[in-house]
PDB file of N, CA and C in Angstrom:
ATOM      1  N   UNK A   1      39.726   2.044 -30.318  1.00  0.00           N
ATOM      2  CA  UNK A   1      39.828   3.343 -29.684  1.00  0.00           C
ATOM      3  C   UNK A   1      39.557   4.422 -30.705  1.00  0.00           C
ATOM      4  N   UNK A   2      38.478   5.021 -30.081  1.00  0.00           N
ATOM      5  CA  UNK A   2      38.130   6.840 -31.748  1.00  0.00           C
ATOM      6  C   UNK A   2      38.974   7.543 -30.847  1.00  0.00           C
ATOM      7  N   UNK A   3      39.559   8.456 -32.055  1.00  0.00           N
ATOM      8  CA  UNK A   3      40.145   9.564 -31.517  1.00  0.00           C
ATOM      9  C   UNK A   3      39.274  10.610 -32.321  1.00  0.00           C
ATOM     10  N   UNK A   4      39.325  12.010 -31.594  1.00  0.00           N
ATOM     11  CA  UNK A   4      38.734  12.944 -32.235  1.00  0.00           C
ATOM     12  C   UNK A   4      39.663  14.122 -32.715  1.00  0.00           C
ATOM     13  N   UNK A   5      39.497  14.844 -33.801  1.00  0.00           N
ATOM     14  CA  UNK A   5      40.425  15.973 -33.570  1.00  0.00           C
ATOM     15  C   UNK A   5      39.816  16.904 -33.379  1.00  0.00           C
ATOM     16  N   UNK A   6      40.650  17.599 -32.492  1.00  0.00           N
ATOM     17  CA  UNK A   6      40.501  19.112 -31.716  1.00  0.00           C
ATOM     18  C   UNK A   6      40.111  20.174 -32.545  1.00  0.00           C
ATOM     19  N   UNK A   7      40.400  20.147 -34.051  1.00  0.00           N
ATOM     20  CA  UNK A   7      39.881  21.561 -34.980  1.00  0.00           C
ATOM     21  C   UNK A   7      38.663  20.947 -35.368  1.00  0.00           C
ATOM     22  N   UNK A   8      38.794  19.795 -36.120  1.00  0.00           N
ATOM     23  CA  UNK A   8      36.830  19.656 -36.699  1.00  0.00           C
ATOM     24  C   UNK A   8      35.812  19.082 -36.196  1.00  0.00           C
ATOM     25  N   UNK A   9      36.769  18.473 -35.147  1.00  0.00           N
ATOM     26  CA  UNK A   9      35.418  16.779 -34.823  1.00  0.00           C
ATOM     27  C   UNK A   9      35.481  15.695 -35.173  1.00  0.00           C
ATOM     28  N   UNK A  10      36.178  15.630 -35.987  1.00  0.00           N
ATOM     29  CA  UNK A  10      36.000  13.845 -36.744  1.00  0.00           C
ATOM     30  C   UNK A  10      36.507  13.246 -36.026  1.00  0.00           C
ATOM     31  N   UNK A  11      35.711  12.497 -35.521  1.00  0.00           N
ATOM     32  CA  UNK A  11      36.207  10.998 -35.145  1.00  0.00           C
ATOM     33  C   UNK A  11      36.115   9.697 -35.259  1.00  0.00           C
ATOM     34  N   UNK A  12      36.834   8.815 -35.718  1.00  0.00           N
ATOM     35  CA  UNK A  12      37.582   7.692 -36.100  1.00  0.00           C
ATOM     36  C   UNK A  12      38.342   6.973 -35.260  1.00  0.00           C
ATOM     37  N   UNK A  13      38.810   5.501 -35.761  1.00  0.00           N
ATOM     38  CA  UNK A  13      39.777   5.020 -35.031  1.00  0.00           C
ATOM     39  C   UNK A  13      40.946   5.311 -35.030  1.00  0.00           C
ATOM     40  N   UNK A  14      41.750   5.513 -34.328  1.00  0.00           N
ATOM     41  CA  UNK A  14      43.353   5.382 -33.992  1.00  0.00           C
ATOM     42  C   UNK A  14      44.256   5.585 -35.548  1.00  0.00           C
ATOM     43  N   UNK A  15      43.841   4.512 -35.892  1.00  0.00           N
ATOM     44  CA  UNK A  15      44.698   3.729 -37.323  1.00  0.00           C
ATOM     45  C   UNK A  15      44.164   4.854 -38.264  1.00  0.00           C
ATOM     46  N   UNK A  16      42.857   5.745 -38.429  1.00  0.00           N
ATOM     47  CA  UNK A  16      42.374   5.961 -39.602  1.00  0.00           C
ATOM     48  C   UNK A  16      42.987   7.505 -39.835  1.00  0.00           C
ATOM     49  N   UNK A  17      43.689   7.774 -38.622  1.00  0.00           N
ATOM     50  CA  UNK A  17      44.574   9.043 -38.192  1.00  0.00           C
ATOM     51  C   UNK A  17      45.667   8.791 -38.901  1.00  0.00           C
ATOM     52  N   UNK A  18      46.328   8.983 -39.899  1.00  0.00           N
ATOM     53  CA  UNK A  18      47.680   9.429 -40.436  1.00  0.00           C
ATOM     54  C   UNK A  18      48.994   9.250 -39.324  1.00  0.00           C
ATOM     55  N   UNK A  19      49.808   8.396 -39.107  1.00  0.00           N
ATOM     56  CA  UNK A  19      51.292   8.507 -38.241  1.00  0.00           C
ATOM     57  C   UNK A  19      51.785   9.347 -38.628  1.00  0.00           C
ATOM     58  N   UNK A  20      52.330  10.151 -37.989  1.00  0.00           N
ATOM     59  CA  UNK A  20      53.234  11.051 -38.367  1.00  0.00           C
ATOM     60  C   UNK A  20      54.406  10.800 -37.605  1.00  0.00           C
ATOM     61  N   UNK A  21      54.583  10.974 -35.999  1.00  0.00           N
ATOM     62  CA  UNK A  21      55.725  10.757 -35.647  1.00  0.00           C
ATOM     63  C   UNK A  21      55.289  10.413 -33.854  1.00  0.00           C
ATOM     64  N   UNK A  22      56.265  10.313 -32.941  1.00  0.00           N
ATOM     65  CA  UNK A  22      56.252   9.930 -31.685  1.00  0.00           C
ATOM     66  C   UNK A  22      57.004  11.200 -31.158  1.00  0.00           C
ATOM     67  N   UNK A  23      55.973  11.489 -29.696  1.00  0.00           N
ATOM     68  CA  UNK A  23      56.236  12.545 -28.775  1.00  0.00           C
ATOM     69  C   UNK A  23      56.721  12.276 -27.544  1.00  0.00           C
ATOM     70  N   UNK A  24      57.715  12.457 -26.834  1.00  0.00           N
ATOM     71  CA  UNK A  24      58.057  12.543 -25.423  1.00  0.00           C
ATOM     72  C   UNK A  24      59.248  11.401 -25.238  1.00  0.00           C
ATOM     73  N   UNK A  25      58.767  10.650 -24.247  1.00  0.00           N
ATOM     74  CA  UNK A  25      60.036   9.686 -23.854  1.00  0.00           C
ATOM     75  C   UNK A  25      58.787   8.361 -23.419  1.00  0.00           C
ATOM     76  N   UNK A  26      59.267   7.369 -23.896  1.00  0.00           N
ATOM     77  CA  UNK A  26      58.416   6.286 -22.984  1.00  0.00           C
ATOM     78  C   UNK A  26      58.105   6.349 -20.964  1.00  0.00           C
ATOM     79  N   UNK A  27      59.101   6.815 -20.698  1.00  0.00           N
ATOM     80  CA  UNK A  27      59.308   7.042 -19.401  1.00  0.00           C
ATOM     81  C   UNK A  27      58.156   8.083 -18.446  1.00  0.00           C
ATOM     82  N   UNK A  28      58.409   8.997 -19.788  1.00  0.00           N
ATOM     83  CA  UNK A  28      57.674  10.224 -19.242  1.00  0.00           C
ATOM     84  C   UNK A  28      56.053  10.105 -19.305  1.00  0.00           C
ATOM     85  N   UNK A  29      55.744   9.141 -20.626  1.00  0.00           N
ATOM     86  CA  UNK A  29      54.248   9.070 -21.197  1.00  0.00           C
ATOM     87  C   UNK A  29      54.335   9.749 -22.910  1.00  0.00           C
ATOM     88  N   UNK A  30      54.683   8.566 -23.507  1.00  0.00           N
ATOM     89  CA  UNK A  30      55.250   9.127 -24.625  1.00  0.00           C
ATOM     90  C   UNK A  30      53.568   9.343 -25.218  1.00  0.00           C
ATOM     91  N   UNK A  31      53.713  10.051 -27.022  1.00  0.00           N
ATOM     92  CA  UNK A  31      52.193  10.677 -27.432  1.00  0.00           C
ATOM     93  C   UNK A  31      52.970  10.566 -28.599  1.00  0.00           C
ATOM     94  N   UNK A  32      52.087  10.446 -29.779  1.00  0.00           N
ATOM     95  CA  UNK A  32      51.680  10.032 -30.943  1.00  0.00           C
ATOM     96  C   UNK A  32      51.278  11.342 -31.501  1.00  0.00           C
ATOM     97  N   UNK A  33      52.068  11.915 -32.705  1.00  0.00           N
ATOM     98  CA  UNK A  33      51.023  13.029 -33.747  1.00  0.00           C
ATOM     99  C   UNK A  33      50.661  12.384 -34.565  1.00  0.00           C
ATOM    100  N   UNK A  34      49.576  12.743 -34.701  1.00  0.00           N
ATOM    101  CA  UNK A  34      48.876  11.714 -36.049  1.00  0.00           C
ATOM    102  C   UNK A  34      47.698  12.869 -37.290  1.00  0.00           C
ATOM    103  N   UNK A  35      47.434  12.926 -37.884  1.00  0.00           N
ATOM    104  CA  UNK A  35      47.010  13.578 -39.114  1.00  0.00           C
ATOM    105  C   UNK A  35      45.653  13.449 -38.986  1.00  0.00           C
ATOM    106  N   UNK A  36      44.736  14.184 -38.962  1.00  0.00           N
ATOM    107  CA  UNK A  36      43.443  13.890 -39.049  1.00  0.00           C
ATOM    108  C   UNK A  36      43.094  13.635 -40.456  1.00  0.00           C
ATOM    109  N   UNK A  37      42.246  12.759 -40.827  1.00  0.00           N
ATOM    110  CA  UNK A  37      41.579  12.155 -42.440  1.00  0.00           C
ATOM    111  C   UNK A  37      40.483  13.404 -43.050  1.00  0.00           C
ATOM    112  N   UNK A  38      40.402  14.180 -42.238  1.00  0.00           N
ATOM    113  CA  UNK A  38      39.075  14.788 -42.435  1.00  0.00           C
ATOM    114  C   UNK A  38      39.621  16.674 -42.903  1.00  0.00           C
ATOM    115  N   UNK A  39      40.359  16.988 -41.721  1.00  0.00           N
ATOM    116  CA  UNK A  39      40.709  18.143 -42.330  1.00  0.00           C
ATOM    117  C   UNK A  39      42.411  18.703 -42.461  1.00  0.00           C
ATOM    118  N   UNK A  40      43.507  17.157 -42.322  1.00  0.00           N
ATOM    119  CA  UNK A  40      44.147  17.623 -42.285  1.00  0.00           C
ATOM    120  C   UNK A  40      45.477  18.103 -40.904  1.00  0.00           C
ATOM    121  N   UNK A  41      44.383  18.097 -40.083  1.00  0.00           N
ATOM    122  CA  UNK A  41      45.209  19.217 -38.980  1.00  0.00           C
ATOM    123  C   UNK A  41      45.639  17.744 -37.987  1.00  0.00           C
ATOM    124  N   UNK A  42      47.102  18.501 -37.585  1.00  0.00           N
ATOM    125  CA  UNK A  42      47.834  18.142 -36.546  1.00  0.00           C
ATOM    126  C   UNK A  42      47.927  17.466 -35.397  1.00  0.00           C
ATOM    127  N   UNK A  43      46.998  16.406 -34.820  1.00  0.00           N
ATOM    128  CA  UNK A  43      46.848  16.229 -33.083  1.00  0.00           C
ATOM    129  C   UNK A  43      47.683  15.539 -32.397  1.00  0.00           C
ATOM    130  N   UNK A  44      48.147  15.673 -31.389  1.00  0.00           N
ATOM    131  CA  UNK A  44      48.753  14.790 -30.063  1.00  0.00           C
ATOM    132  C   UNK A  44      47.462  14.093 -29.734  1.00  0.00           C
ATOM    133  N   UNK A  45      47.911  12.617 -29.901  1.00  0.00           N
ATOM    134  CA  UNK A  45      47.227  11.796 -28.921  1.00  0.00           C
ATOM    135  C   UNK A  45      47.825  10.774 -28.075  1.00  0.00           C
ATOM    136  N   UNK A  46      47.617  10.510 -26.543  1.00  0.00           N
ATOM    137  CA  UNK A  46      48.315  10.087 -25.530  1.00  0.00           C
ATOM    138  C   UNK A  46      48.272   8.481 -25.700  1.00  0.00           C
ATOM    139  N   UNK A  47      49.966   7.881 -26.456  1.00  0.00           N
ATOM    140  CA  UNK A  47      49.723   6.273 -26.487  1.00  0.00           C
ATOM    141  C   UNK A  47      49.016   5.409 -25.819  1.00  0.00           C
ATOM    142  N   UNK A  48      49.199   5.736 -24.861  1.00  0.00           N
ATOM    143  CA  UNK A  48      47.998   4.584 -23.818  1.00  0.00           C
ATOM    144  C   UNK A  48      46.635   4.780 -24.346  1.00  0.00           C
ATOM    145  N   UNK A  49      46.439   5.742 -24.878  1.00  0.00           N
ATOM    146  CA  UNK A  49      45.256   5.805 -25.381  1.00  0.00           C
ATOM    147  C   UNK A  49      44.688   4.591 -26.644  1.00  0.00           C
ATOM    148  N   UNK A  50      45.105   5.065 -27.175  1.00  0.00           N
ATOM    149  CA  UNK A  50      45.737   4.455 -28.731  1.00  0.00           C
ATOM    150  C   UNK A  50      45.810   2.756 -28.810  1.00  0.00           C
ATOM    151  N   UNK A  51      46.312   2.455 -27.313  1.00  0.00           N
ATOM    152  CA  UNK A  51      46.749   1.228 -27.338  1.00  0.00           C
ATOM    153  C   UNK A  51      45.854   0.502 -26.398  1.00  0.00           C
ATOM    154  N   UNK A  52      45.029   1.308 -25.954  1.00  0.00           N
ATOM    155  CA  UNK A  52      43.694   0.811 -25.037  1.00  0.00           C
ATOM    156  C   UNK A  52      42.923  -0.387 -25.567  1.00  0.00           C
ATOM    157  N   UNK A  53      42.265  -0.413 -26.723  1.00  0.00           N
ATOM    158  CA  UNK A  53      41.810  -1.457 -27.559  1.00  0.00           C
ATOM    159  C   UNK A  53      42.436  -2.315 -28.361  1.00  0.00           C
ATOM    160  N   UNK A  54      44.175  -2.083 -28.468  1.00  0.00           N
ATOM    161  CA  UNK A  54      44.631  -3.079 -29.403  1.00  0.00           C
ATOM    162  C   UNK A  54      44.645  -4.574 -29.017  1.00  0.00           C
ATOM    163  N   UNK A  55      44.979  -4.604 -27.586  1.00  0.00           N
ATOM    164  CA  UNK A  55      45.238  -6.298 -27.411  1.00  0.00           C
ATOM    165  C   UNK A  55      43.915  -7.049 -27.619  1.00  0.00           C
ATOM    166  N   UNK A  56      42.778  -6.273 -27.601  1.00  0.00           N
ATOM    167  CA  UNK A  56      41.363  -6.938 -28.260  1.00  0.00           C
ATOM    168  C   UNK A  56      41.332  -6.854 -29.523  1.00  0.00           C
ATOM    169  N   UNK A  57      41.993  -6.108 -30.089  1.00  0.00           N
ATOM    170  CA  UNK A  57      41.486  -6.604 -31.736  1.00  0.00           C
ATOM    171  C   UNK A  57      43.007  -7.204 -31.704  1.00  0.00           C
ATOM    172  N   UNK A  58      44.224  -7.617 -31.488  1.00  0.00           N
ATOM    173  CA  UNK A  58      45.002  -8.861 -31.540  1.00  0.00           C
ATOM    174  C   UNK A  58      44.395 -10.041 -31.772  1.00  0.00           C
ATOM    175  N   UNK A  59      43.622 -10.111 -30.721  1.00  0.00           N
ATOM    176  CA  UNK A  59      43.022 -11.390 -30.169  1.00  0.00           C
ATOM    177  C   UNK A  59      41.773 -11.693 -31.494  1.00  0.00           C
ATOM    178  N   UNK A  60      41.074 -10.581 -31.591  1.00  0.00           N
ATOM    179  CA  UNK A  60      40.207 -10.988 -32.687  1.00  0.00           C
ATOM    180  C   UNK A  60      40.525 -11.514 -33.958  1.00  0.00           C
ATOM    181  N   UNK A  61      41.820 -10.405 -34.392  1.00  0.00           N
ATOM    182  CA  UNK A  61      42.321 -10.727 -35.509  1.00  0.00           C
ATOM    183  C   UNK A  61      43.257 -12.348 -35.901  1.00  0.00           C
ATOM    184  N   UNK A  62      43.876 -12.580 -34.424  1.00  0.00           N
ATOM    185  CA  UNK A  62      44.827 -13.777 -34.385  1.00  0.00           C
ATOM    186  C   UNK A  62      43.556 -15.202 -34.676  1.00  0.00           C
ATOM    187  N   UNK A  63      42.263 -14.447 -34.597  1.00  0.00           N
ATOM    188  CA  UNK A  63      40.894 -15.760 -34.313  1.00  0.00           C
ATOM    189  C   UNK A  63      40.678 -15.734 -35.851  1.00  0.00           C
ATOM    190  N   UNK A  64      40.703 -14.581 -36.501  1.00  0.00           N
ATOM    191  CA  UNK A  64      40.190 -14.743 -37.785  1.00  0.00           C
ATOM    192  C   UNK A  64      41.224 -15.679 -39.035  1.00  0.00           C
ATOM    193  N   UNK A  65      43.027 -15.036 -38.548  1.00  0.00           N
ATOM    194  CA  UNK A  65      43.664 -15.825 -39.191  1.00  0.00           C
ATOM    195  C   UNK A  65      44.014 -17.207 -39.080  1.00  0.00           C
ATOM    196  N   UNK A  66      43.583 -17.580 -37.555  1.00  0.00           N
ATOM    197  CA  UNK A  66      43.596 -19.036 -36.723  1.00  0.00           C
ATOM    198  C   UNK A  66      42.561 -19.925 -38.035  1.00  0.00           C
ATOM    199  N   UNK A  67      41.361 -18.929 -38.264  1.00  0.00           N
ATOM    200  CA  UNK A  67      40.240 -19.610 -38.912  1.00  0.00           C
ATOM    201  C   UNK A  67      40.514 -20.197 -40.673  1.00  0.00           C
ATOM    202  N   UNK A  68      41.100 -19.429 -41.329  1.00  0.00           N
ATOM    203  CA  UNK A  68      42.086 -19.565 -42.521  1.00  0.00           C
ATOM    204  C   UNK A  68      42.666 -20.802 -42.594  1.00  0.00           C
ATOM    205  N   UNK A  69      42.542 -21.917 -43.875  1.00  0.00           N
ATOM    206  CA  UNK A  69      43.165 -22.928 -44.003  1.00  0.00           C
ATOM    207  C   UNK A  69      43.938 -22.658 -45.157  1.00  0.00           C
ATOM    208  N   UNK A  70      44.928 -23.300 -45.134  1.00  0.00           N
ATOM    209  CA  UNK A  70      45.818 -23.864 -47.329  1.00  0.00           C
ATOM    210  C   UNK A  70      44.824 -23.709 -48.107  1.00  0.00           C
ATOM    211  N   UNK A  71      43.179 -24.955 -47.596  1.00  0.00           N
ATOM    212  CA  UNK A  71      42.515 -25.120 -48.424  1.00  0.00           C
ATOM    213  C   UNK A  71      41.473 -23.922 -48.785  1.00  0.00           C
ATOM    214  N   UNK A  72      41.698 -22.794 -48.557  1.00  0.00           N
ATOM    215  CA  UNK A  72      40.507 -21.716 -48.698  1.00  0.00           C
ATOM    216  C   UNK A  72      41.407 -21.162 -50.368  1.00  0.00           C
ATOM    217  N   UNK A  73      40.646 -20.591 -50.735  1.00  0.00           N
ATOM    218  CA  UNK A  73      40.742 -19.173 -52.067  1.00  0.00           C
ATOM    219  C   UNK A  73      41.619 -18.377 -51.798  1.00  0.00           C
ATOM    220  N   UNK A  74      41.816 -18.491 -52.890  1.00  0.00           N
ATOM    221  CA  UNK A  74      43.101 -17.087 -52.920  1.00  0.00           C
ATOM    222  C   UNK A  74      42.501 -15.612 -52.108  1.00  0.00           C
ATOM    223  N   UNK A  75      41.318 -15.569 -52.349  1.00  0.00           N
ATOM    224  CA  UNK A  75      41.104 -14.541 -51.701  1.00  0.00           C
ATOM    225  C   UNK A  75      41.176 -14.144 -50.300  1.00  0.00           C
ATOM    226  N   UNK A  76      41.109 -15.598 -49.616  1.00  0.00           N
ATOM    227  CA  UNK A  76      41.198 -15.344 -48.196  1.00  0.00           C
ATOM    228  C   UNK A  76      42.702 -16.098 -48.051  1.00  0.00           C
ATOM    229  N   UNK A  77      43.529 -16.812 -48.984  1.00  0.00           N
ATOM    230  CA  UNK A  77      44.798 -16.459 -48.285  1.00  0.00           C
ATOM    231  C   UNK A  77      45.694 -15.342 -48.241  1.00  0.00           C
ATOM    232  N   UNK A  78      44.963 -14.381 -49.326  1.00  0.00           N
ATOM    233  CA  UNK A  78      45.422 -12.842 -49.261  1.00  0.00           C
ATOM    234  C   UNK A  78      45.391 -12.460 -48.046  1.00  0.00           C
ATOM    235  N   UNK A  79      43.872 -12.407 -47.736  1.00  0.00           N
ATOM    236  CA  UNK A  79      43.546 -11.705 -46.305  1.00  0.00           C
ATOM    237  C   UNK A  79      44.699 -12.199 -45.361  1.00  0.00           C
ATOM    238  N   UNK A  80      44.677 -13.342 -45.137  1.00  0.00           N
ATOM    239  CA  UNK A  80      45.792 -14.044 -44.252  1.00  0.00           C
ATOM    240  C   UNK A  80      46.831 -13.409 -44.401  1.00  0.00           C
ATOM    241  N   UNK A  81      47.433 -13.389 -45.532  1.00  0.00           N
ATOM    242  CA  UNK A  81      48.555 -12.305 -46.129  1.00  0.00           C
ATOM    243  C   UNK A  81      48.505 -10.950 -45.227  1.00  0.00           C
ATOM    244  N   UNK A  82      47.702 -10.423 -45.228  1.00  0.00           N
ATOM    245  CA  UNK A  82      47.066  -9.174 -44.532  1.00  0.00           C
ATOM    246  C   UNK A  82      46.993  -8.946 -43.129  1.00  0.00           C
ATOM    247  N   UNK A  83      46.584 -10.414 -42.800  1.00  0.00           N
ATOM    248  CA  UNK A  83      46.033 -10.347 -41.085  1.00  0.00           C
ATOM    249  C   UNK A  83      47.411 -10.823 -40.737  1.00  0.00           C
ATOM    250  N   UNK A  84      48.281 -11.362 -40.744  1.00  0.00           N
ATOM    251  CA  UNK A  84      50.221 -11.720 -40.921  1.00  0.00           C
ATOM    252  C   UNK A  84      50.922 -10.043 -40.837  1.00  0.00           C
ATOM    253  N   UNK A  85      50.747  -9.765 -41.560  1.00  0.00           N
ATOM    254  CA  UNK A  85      51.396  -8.161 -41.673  1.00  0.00           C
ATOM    255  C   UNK A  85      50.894  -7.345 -40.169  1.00  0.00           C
ATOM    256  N   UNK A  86      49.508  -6.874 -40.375  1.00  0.00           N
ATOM    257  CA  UNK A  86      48.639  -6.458 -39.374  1.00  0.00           C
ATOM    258  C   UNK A  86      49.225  -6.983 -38.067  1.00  0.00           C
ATOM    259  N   UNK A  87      49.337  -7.980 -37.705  1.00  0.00           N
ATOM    260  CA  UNK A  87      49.570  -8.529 -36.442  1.00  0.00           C
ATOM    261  C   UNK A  87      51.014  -8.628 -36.714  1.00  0.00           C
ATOM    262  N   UNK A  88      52.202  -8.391 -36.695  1.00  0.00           N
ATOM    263  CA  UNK A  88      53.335  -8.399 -36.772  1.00  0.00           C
ATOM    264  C   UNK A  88      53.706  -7.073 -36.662  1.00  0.00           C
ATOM    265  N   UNK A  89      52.816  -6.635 -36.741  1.00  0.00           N
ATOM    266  CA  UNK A  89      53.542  -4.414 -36.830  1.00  0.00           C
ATOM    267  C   UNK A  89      53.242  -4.601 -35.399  1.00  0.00           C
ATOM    268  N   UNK A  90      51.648  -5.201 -35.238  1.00  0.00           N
ATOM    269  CA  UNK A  90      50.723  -4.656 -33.794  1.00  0.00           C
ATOM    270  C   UNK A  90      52.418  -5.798 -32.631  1.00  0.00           C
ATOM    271  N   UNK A  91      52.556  -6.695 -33.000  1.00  0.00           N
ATOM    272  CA  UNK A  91      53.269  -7.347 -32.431  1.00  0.00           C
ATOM    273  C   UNK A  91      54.808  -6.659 -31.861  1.00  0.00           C
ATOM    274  N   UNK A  92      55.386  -5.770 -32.993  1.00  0.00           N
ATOM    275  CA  UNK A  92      56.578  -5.010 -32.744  1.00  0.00           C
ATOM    276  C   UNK A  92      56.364  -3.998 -31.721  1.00  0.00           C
ATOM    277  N   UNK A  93      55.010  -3.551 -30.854  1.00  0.00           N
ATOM    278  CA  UNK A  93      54.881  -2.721 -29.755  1.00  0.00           C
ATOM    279  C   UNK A  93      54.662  -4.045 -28.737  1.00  0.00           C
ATOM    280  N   UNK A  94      53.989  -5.123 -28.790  1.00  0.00           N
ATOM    281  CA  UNK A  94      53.439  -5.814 -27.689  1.00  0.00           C
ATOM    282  C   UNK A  94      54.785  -7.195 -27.214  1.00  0.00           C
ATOM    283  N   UNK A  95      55.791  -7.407 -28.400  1.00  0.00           N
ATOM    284  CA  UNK A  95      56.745  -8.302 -28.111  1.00  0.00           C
ATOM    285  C   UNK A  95      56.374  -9.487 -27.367  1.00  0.00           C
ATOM    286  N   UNK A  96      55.267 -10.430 -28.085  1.00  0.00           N
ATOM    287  CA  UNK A  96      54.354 -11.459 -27.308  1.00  0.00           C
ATOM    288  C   UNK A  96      55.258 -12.918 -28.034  1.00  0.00           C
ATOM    289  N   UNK A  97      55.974 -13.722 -27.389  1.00  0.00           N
ATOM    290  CA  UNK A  97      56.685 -14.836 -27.591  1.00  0.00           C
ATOM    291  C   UNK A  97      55.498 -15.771 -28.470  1.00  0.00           C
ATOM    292  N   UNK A  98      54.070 -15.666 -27.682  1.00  0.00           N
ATOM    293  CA  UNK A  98      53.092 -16.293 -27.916  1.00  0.00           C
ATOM    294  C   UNK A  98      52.520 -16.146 -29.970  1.00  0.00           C
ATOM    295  N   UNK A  99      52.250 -14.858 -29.825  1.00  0.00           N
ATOM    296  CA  UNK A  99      51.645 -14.274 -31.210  1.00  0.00           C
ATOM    297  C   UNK A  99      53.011 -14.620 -32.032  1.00  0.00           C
ATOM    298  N   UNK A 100      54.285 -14.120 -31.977  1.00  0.00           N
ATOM    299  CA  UNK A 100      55.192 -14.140 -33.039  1.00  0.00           C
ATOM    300  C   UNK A 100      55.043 -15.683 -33.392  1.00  0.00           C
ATOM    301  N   UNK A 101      55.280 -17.086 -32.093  1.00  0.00           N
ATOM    302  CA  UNK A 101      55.045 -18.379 -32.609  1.00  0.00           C
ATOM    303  C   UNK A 101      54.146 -18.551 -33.405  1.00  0.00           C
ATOM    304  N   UNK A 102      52.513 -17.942 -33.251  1.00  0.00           N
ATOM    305  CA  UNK A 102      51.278 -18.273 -33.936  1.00  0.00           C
ATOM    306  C   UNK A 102      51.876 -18.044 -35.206  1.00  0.00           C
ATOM    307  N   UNK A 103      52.453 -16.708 -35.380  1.00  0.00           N
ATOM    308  CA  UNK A 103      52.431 -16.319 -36.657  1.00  0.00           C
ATOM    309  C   UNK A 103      53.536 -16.719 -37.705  1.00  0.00           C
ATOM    310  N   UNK A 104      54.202 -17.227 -36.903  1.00  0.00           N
ATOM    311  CA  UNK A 104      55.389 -18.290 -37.875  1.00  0.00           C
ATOM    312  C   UNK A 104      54.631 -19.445 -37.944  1.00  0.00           C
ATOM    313  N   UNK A 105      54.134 -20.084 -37.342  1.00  0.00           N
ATOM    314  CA  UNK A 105      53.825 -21.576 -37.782  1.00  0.00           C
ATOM    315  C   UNK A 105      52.347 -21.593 -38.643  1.00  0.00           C
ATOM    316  N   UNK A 106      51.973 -20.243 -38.788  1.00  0.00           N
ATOM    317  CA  UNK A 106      50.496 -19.688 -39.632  1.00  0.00           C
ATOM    318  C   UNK A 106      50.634 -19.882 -41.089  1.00  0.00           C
ATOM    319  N   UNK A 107      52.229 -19.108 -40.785  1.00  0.00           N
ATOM    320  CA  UNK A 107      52.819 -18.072 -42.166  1.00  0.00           C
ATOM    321  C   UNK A 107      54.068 -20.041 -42.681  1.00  0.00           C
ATOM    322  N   UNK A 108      54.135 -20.905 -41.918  1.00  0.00           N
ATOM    323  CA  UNK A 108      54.574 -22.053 -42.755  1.00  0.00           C
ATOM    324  C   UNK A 108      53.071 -22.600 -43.125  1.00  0.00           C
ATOM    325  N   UNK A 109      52.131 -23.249 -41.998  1.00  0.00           N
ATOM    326  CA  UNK A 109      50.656 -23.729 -42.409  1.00  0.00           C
ATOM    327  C   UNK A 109      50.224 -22.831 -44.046  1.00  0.00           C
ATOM    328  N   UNK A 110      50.582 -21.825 -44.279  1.00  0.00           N
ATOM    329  CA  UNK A 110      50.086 -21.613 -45.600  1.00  0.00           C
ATOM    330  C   UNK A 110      51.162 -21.336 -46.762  1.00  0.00           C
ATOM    331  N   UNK A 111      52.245 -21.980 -46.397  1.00  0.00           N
ATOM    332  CA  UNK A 111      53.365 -21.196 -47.371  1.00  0.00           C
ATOM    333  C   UNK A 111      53.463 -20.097 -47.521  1.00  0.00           C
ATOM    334  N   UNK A 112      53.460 -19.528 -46.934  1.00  0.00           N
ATOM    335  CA  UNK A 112      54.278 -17.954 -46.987  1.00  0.00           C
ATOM    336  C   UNK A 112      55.545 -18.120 -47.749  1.00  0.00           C
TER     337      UNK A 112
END
């Protein structure tokens, strides 16, 4: 999902926006301020928005760390390291019984 900001234009993904804090009530249609990378300034953007494309890059990302063995390089059990974190934040909004299992029996498959 790009978001754009309202003073310059830049637009980017979601993530490349600065968190700052959470707006409203879940109930109501809660919103996200987030920091623009570019100049700085302030925007509301509407969570559903935000969260429009995540369960596809879940899915992508859960394929890339699926792909990761013991036997690969340090360099890609970093990444794994990485794609573990990544999907465990994305996981603390989506509360998937499914992904948290993947990612415990990922995070023993490589010694974590």
């Amino acid at each position: 999902m790009n978001l754009t900001c309202h003073k310059c234009g830049f637009t980017a993904g979601y993530l490349e926006f600065a968190y700052l804090c959470k707006n409203g009530c879940p109930a109501c249609g809660e919103s996200e301020l987030r920091q623009c990378p570019a100049c700085g300034t302030r925007c509301v953007f509407s969570r559903a928005e935000s969260l429009e494309d995540e369960q596809a890059r879940m899915k992508e990302l859960s394929m890339n760390l699926a792909a990761i063995t013991r036997a690969d390089g340090p360099d890609l059990i970093q990444e794994a390291r990485h794609l573990v974190s990544m999907l465990h934040d994305m996981n603390m909004r989506w509360n998937s019984d499914a992904l948290n299992t993947f990612l415990l029996a990922k995070q023993k498959e490589l010694f974590f």
